[in-house]
C-alpha atoms as a PDB file:
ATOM      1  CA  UNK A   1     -58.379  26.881 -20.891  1.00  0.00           C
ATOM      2  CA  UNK A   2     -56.075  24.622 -18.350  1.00  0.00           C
ATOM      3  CA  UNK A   3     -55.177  25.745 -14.817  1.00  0.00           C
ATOM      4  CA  UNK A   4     -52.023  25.462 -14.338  1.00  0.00           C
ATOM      5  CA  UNK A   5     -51.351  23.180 -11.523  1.00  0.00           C
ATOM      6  CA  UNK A   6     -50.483  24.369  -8.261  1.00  0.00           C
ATOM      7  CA  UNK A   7     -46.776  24.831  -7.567  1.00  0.00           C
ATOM      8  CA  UNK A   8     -47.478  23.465  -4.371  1.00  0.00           C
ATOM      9  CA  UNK A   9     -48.445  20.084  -5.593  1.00  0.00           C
ATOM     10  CA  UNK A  10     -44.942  20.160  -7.582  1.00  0.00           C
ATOM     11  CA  UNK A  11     -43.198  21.292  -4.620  1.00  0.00           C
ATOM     12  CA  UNK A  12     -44.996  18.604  -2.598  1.00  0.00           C
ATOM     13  CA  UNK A  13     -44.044  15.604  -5.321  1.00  0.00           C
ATOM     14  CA  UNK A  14     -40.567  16.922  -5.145  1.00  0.00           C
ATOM     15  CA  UNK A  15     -40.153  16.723  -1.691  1.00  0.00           C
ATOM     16  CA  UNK A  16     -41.028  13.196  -1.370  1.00  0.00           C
ATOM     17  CA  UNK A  17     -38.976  11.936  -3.786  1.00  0.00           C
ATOM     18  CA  UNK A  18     -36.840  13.971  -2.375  1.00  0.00           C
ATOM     19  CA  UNK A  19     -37.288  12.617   1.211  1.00  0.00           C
ATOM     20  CA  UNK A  20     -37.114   9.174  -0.824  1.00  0.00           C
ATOM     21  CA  UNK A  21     -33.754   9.716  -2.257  1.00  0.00           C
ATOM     22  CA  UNK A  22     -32.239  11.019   1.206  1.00  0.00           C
ATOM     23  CA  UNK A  23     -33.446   8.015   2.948  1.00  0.00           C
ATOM     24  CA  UNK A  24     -32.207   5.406   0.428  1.00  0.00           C
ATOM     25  CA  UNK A  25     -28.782   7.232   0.770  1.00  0.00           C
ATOM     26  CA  UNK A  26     -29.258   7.450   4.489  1.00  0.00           C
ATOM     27  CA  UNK A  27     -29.499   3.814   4.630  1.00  0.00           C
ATOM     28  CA  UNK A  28     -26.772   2.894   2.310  1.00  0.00           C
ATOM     29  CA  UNK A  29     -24.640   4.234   4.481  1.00  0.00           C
ATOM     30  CA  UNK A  30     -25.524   3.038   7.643  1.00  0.00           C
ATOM     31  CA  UNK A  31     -25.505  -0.527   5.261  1.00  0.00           C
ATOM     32  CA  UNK A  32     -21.970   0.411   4.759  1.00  0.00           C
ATOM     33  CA  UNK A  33     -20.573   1.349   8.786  1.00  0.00           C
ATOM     34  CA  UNK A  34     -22.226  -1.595   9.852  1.00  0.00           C
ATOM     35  CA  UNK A  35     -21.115  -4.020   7.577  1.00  0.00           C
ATOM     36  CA  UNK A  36     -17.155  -2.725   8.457  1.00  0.00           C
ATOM     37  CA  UNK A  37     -17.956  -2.977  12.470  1.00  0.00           C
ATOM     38  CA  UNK A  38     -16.864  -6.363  13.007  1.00  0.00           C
ATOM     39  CA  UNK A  39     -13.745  -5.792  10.738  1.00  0.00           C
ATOM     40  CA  UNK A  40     -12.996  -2.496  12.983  1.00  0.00           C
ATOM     41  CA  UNK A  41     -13.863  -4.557  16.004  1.00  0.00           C
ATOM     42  CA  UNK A  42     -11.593  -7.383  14.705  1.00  0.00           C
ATOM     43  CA  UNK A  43      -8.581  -5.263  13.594  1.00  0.00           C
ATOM     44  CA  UNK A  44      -8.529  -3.222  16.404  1.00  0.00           C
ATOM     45  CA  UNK A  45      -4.803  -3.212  18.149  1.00  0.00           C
ATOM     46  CA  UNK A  46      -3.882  -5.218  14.915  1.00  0.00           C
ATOM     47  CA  UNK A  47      -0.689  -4.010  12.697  1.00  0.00           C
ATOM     48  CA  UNK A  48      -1.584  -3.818   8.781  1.00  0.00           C
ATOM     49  CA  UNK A  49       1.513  -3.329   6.792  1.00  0.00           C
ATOM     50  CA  UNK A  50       1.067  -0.743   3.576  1.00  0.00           C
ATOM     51  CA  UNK A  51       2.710  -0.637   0.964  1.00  0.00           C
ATOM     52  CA  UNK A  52       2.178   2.674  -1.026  1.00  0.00           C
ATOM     53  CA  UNK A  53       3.107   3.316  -4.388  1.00  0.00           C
ATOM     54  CA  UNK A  54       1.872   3.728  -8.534  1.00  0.00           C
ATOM     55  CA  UNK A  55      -0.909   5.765  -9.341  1.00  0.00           C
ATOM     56  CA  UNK A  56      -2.164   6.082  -6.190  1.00  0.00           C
ATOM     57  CA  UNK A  57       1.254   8.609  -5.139  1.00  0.00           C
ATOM     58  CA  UNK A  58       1.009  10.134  -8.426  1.00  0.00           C
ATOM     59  CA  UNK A  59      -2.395  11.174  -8.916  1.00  0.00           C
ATOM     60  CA  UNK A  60      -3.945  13.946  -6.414  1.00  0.00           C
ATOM     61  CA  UNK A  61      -7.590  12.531  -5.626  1.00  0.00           C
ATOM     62  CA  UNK A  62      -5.917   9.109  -5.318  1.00  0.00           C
ATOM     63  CA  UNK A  63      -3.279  10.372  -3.002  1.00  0.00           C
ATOM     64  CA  UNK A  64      -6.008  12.502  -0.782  1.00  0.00           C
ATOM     65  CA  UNK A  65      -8.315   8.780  -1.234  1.00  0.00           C
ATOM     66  CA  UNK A  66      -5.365   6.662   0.279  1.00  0.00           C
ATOM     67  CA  UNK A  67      -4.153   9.172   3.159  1.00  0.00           C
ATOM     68  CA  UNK A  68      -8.083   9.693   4.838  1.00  0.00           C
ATOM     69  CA  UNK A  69      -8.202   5.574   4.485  1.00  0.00           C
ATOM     70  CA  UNK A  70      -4.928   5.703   6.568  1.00  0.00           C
ATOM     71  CA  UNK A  71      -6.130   7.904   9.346  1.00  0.00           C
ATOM     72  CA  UNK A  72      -8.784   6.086   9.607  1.00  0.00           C
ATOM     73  CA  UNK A  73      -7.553   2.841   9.824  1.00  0.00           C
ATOM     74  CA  UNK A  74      -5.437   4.801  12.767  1.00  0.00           C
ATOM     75  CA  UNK A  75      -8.357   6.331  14.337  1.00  0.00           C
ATOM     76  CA  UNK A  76     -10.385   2.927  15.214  1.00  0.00           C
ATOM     77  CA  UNK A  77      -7.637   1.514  16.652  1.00  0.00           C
ATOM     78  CA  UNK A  78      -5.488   0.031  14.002  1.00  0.00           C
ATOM     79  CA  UNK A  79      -1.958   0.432  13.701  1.00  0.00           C
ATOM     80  CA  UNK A  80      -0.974   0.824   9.871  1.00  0.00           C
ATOM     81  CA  UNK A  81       2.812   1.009   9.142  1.00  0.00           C
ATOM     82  CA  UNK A  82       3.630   2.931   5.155  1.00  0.00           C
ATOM     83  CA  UNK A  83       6.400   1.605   3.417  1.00  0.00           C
ATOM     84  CA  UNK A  84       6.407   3.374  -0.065  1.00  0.00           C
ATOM     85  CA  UNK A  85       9.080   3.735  -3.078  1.00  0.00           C
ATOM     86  CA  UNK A  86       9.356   6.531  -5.960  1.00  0.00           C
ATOM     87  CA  UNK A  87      10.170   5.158  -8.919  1.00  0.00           C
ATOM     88  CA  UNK A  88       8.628   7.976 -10.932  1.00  0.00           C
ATOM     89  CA  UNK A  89       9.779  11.282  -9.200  1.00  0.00           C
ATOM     90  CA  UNK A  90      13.464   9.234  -9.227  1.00  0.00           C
ATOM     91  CA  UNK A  91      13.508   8.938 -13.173  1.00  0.00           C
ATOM     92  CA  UNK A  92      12.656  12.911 -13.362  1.00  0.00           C
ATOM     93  CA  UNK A  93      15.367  13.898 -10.853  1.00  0.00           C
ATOM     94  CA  UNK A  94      17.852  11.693 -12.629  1.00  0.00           C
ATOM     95  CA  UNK A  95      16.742  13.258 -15.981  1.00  0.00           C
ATOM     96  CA  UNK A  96      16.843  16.520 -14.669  1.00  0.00           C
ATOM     97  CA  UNK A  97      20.360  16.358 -13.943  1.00  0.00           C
ATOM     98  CA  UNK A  98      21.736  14.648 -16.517  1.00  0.00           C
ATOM     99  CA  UNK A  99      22.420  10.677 -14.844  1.00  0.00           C
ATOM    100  CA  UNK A 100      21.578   8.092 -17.096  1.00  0.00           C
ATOM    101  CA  UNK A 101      20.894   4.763 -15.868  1.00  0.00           C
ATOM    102  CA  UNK A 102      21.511   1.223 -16.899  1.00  0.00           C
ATOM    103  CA  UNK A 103      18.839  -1.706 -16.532  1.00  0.00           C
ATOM    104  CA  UNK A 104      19.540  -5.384 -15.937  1.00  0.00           C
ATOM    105  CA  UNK A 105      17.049  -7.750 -15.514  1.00  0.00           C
ATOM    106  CA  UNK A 106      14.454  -4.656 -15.144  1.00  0.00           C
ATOM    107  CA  UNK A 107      16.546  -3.586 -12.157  1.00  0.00           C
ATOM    108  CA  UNK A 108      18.206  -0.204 -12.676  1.00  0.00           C
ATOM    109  CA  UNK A 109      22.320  -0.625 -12.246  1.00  0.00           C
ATOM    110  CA  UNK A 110      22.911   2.064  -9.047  1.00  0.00           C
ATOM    111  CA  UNK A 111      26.157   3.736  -8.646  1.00  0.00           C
ATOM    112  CA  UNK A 112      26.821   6.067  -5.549  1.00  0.00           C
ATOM    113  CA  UNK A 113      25.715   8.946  -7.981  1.00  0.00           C
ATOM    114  CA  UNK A 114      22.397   7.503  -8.747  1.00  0.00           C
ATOM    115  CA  UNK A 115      22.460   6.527  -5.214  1.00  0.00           C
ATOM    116  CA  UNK A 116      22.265  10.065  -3.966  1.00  0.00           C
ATOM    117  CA  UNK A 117      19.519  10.785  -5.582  1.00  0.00           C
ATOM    118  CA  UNK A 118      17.390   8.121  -4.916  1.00  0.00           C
ATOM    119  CA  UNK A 119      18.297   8.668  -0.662  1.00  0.00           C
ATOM    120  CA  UNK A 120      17.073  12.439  -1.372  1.00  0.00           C
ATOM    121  CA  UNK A 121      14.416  11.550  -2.982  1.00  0.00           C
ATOM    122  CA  UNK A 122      13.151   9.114  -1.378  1.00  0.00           C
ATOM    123  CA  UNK A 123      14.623  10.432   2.776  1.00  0.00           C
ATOM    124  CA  UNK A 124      13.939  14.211   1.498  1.00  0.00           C
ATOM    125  CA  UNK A 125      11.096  14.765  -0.662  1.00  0.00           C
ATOM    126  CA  UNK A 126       8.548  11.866  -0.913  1.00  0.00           C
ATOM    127  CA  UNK A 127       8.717  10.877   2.377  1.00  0.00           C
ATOM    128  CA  UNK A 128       8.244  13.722   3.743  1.00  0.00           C
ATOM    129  CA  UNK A 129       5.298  14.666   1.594  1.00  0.00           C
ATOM    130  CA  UNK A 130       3.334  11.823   2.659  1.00  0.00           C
ATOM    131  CA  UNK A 131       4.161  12.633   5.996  1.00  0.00           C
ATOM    132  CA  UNK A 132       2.834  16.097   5.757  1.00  0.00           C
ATOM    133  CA  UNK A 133      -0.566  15.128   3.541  1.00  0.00           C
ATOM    134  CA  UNK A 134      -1.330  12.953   6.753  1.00  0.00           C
ATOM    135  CA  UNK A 135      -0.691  15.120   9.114  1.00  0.00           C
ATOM    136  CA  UNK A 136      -2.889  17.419   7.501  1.00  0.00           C
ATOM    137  CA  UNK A 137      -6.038  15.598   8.073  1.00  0.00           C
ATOM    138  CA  UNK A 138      -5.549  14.683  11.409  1.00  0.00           C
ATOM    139  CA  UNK A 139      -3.222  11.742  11.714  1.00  0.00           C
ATOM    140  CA  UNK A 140       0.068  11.360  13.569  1.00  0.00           C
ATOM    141  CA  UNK A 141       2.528  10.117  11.042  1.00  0.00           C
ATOM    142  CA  UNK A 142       6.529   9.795  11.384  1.00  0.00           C
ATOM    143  CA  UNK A 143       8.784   9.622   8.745  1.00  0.00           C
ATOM    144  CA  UNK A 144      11.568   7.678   8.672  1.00  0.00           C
ATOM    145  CA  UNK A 145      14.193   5.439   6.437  1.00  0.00           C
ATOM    146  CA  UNK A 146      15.413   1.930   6.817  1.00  0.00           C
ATOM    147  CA  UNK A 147      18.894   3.610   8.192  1.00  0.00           C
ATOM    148  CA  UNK A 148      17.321   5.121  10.930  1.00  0.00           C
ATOM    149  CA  UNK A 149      17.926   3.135  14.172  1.00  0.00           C
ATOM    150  CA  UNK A 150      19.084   0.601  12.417  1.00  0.00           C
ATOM    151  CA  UNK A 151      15.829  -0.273  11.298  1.00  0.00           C
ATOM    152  CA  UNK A 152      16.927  -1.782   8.133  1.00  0.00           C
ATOM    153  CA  UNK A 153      20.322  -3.568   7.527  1.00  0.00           C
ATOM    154  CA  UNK A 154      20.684  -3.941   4.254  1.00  0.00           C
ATOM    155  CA  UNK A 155      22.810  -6.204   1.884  1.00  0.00           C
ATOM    156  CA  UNK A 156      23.793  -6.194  -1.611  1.00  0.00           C
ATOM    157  CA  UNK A 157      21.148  -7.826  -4.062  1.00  0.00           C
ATOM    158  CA  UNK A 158      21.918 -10.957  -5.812  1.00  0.00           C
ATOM    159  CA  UNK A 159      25.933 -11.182  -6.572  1.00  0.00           C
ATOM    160  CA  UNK A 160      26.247  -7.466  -6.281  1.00  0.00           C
ATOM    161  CA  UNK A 161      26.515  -6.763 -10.020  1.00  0.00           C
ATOM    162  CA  UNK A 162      23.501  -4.395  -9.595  1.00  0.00           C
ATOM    163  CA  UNK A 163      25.567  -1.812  -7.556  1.00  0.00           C
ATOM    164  CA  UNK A 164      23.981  -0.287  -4.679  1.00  0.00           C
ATOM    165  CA  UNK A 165      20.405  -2.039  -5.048  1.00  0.00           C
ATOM    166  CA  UNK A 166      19.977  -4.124  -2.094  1.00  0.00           C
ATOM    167  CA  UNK A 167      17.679  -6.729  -0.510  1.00  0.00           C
ATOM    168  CA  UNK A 168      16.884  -6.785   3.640  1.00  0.00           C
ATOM    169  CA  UNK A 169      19.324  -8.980   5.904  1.00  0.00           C
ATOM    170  CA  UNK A 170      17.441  -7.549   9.007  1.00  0.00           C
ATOM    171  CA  UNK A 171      14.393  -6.002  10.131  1.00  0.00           C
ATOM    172  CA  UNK A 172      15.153  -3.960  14.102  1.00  0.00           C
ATOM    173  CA  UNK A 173      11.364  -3.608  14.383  1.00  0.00           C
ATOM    174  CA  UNK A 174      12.074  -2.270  18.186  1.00  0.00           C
ATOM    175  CA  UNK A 175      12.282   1.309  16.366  1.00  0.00           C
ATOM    176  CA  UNK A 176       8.802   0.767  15.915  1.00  0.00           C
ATOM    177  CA  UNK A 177       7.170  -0.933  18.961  1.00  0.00           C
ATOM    178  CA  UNK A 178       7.057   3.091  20.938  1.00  0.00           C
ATOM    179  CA  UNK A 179       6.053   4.912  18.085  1.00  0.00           C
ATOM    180  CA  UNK A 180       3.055   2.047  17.469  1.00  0.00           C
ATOM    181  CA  UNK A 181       2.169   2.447  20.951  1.00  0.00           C
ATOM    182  CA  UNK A 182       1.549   6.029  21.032  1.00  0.00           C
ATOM    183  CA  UNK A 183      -0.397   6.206  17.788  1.00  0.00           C
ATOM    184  CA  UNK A 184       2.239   7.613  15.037  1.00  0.00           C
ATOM    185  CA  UNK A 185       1.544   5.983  11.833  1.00  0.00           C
ATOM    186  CA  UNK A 186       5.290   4.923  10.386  1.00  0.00           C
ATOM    187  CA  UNK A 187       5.929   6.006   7.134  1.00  0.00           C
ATOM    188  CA  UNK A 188       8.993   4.247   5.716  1.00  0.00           C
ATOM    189  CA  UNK A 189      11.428   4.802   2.601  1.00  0.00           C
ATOM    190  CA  UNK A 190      12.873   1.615   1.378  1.00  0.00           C
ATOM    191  CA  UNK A 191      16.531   3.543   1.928  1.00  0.00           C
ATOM    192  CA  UNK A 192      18.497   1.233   4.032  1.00  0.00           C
ATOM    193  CA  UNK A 193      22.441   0.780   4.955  1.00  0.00           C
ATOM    194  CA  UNK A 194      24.554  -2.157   5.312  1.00  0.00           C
ATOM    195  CA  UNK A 195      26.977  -2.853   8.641  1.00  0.00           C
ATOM    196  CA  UNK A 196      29.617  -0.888   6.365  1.00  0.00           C
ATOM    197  CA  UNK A 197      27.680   1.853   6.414  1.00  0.00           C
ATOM    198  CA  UNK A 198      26.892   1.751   2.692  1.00  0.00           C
ATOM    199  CA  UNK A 199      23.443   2.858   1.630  1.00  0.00           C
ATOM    200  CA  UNK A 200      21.149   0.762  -0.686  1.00  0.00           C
ATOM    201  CA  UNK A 201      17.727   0.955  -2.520  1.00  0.00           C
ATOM    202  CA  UNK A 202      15.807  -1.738  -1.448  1.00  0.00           C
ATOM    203  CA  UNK A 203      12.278  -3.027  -3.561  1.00  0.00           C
ATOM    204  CA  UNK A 204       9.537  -1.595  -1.464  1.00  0.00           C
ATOM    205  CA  UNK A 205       7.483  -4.637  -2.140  1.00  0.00           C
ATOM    206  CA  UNK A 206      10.227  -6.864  -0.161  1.00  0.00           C
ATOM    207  CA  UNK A 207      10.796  -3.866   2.418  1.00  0.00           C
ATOM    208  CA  UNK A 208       6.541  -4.125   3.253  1.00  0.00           C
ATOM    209  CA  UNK A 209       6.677  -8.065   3.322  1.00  0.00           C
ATOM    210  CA  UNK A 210       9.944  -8.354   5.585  1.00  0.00           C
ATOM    211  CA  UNK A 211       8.318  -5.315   7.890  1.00  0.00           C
ATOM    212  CA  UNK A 212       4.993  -7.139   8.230  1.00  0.00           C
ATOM    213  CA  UNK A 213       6.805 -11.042   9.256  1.00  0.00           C
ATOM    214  CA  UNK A 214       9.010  -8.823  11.785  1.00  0.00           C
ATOM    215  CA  UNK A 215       5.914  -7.327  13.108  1.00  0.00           C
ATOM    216  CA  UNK A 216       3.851  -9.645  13.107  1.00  0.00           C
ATOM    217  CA  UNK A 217       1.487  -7.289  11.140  1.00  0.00           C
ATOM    218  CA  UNK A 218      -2.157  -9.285  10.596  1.00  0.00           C
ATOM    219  CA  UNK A 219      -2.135  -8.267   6.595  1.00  0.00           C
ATOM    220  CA  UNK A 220       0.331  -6.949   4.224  1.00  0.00           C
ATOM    221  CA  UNK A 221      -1.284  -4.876   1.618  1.00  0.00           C
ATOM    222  CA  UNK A 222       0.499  -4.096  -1.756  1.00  0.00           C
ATOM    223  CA  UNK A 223      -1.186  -0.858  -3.676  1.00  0.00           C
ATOM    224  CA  UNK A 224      -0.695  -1.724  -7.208  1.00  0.00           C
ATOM    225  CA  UNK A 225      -1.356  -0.348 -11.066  1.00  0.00           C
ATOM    226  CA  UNK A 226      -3.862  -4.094 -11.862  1.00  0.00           C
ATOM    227  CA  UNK A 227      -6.687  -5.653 -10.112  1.00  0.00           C
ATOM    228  CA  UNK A 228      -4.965  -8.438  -8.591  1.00  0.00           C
ATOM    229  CA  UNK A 229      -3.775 -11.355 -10.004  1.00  0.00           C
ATOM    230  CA  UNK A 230      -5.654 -12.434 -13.129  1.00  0.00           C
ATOM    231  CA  UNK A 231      -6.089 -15.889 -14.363  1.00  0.00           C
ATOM    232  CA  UNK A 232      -6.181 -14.088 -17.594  1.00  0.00           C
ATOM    233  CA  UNK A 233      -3.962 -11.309 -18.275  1.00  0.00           C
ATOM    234  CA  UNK A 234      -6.300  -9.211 -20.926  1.00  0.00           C
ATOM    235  CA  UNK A 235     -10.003 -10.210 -18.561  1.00  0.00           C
ATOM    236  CA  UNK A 236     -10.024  -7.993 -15.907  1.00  0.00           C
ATOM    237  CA  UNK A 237     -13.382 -10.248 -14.567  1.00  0.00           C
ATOM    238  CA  UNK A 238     -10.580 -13.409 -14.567  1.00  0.00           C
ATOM    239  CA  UNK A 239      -9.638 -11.971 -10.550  1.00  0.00           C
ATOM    240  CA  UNK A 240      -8.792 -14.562  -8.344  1.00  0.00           C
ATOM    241  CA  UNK A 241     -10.254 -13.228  -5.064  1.00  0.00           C
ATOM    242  CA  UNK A 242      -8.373 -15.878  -2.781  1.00  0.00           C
ATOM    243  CA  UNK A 243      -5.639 -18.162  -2.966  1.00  0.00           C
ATOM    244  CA  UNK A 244      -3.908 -20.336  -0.626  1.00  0.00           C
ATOM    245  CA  UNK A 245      -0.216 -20.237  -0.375  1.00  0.00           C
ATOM    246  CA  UNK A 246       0.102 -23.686  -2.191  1.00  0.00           C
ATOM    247  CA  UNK A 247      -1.920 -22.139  -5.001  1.00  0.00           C
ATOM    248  CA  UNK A 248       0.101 -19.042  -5.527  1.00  0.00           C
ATOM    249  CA  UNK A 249       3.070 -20.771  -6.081  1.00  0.00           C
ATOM    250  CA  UNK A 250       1.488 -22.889  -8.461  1.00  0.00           C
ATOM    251  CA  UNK A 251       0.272 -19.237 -10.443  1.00  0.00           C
ATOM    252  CA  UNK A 252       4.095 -19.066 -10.859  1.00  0.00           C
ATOM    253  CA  UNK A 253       5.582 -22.358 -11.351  1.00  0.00           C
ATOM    254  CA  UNK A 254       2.622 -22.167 -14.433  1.00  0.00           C
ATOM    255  CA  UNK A 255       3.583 -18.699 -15.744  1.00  0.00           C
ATOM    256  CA  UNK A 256      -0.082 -17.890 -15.308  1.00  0.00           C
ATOM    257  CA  UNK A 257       1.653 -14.660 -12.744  1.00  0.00           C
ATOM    258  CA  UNK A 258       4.751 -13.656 -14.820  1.00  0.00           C
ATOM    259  CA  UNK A 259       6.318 -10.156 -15.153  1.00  0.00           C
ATOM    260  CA  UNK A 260       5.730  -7.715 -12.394  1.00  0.00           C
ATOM    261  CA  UNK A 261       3.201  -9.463 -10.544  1.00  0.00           C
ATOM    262  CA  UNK A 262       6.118 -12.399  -9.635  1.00  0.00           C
ATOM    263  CA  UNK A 263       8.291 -10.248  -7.154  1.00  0.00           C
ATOM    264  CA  UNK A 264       5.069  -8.856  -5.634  1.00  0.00           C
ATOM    265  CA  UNK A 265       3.240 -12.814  -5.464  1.00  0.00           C
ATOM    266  CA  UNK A 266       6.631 -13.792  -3.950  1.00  0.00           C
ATOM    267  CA  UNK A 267       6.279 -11.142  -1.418  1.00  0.00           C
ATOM    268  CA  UNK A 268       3.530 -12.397  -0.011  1.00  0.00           C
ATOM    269  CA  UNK A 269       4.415 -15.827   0.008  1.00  0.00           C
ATOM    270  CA  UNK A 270       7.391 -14.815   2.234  1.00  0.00           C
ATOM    271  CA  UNK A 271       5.307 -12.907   4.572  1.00  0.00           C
ATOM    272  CA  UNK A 272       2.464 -15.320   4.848  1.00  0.00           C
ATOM    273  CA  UNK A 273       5.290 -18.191   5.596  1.00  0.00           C
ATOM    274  CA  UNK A 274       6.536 -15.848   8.437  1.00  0.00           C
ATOM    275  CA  UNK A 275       3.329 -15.834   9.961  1.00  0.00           C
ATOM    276  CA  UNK A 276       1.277 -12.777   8.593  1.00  0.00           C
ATOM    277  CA  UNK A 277      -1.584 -14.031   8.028  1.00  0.00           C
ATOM    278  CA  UNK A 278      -2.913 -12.504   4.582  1.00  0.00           C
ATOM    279  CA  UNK A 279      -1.898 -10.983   2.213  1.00  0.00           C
ATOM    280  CA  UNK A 280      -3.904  -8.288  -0.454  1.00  0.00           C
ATOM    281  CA  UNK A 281      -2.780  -7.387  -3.394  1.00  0.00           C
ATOM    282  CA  UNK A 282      -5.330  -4.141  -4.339  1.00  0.00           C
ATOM    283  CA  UNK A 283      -6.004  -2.394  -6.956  1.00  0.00           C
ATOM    284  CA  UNK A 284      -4.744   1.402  -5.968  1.00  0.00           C
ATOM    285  CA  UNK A 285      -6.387   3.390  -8.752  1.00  0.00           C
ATOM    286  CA  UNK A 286      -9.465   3.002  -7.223  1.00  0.00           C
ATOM    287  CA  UNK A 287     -10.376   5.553  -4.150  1.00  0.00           C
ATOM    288  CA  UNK A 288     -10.617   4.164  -1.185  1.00  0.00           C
ATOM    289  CA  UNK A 289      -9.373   0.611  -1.824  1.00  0.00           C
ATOM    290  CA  UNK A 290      -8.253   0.447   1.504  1.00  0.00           C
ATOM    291  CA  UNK A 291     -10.991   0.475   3.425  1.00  0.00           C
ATOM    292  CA  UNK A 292     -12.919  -1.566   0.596  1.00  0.00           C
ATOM    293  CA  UNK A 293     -10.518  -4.326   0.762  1.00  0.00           C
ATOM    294  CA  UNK A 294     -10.147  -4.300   4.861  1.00  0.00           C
ATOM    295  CA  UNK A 295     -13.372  -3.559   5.888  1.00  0.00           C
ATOM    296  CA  UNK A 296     -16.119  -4.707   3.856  1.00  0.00           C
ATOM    297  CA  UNK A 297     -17.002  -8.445   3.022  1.00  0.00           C
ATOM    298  CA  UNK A 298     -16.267  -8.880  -0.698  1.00  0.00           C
ATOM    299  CA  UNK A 299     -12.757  -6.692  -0.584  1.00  0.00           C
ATOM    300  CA  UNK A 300     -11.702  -5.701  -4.175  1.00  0.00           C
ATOM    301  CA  UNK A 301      -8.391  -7.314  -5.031  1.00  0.00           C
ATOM    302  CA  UNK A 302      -6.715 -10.956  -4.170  1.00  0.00           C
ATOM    303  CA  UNK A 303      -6.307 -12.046  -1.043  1.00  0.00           C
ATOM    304  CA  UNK A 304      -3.369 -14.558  -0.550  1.00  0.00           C
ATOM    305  CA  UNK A 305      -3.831 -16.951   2.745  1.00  0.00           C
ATOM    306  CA  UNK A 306      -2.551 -19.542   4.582  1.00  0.00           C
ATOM    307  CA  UNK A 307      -0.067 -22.532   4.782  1.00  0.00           C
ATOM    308  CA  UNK A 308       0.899 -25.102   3.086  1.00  0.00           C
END
């Protein structure tokens, strides 16, 4: 008959691959926090320039992901600025009360009805929240619009056939120099008013890239719902990690970006020929893109750089 064998000697071979497993994770991360100290080393003081928006506000473990990344980011030293939108929670408030809405050119047509619900929205609800999920774990975040100070001035879009949509005429990034200094993280709802006084939605796209030129922010960073930009639309692997500013326009002129990706490419060719000097656009269904795209060496999304 067979002796069993000792539990000890199970216990024992359990424990060392045990001990095994701890120290390969032990040294993974350690892998990790060094490889991001000569990003936090070189970012530190810098302004990054977030814009926040798609799955990652919609979608709770991707919201909790993208706020720690943000404190963070605050707590070695950078200085991140959040410029988000609210498409989504818009629609459902419009819905809910009964305002239909009229699209041109896949921009929605904004009368001073629709207009009051996107400022309450976007002033009195999702600003707000983000405010409070950061404050939460630690950070200091602020919340405030594009009206106030005068941060924003805002004027009509195109020929004004949209309504109240607007694009930015003016950045007064003085609201933000004091705030920056102490430590509050900015988090900003493209809501803006013109010189009349009139309100108007602005793109939160533009808002980040306009923010980030007047700031002179060292990266913009869009969040997004796609990789990047793709050289082909239906291969994810097709990512272009890094483009020049010649290159992306060439993506455009070719049709190879099209659709959505166009107003968000064309953001960061603004800001990069304002002097930011790259721009990301990340994939934001991914936890903890953020840091992967700031502080480690491959990043996870396309980075758009310099002149010419």
């Amino acid at each position: 008959m067979k002796q069993a064998k000792p539990l000890n000697g199970i216990n024992n071979s359990s424990k060392k691959q045990s001990a095994k497993n701890h120290s390969e994770d032990y040294s993974l991360r350690v892998s990790v926090l060094s490889e991001a100290l000569p990003y936090i080393q070189r970012f530190a003081g810098r302004r990054i320039v977030i814009k926040y928006g798609g799955a990652a506000m919609v979608h709770e473990n991707l919201q909790e992901a993208v706020f720690r990344d943000i404190a963070l980011l605050s707590s070695v030293g950078v200085q991140p600025v959040v410029v988000h939108g609210g498409g989504p929670e818009i629609n459902q408030w419009l819905e809910r009360l009964g305002i239909t809405s009229e699209f041109r050119n896949g921009l929605r047509v904004t009368d001073s009805m629709t207009m009051d619900v996107v400022e309450m929205v976007l002033v009195g609800r999702v600003n707000k929240q983000i405010v409070k999920g950061l404050n939460k774990i630690g950070a200091l975040a602020i919340g405030l619009s594009g009206i106030d100070g005068s941060l924003i001035e805002a004027r009509p879009w195109g020929d004004g056939s949209h309504g109240l949509v607007g694009d930015v005429a003016r950045i007064n990034s003085d609201v933000l120099e004091p705030l920056l200094a102490k430590g509050y993280v900015p988090i900003i709802s493209s809501v803006a008013s013109s010189l009349e006084g009139n309100s108007y939605n602005i793109n939160a796209d533009t808002v980040a890239g306009e923010l980030a030129a007047a700031l002179g922010a060292e990266k913009l960073i869009l969040l997004t719902d796609t990789p990047g930009i793709l050289k082909d639309k239906s291969n994810t692997s097709s990512l272009i990690r890094q483009l020049r500013l010649s290159e992306a326009r060439e993506l455009i002129e070719k049709g190879i970006v099209d659709g959505g990706m166009t107003p968000k490419t064309e953001c960061c060719i603004r800001a990069l020929a304002q002097g930011v000097s790259a721009a990301h656009i990340v994939d934001g269904r991914i936890p903890h893109s953020l840091l992967l795209e700031v502080f480690t060496n491959a990043g996870i999304g396309t980075m758009v750089i310099g002149r010419g």
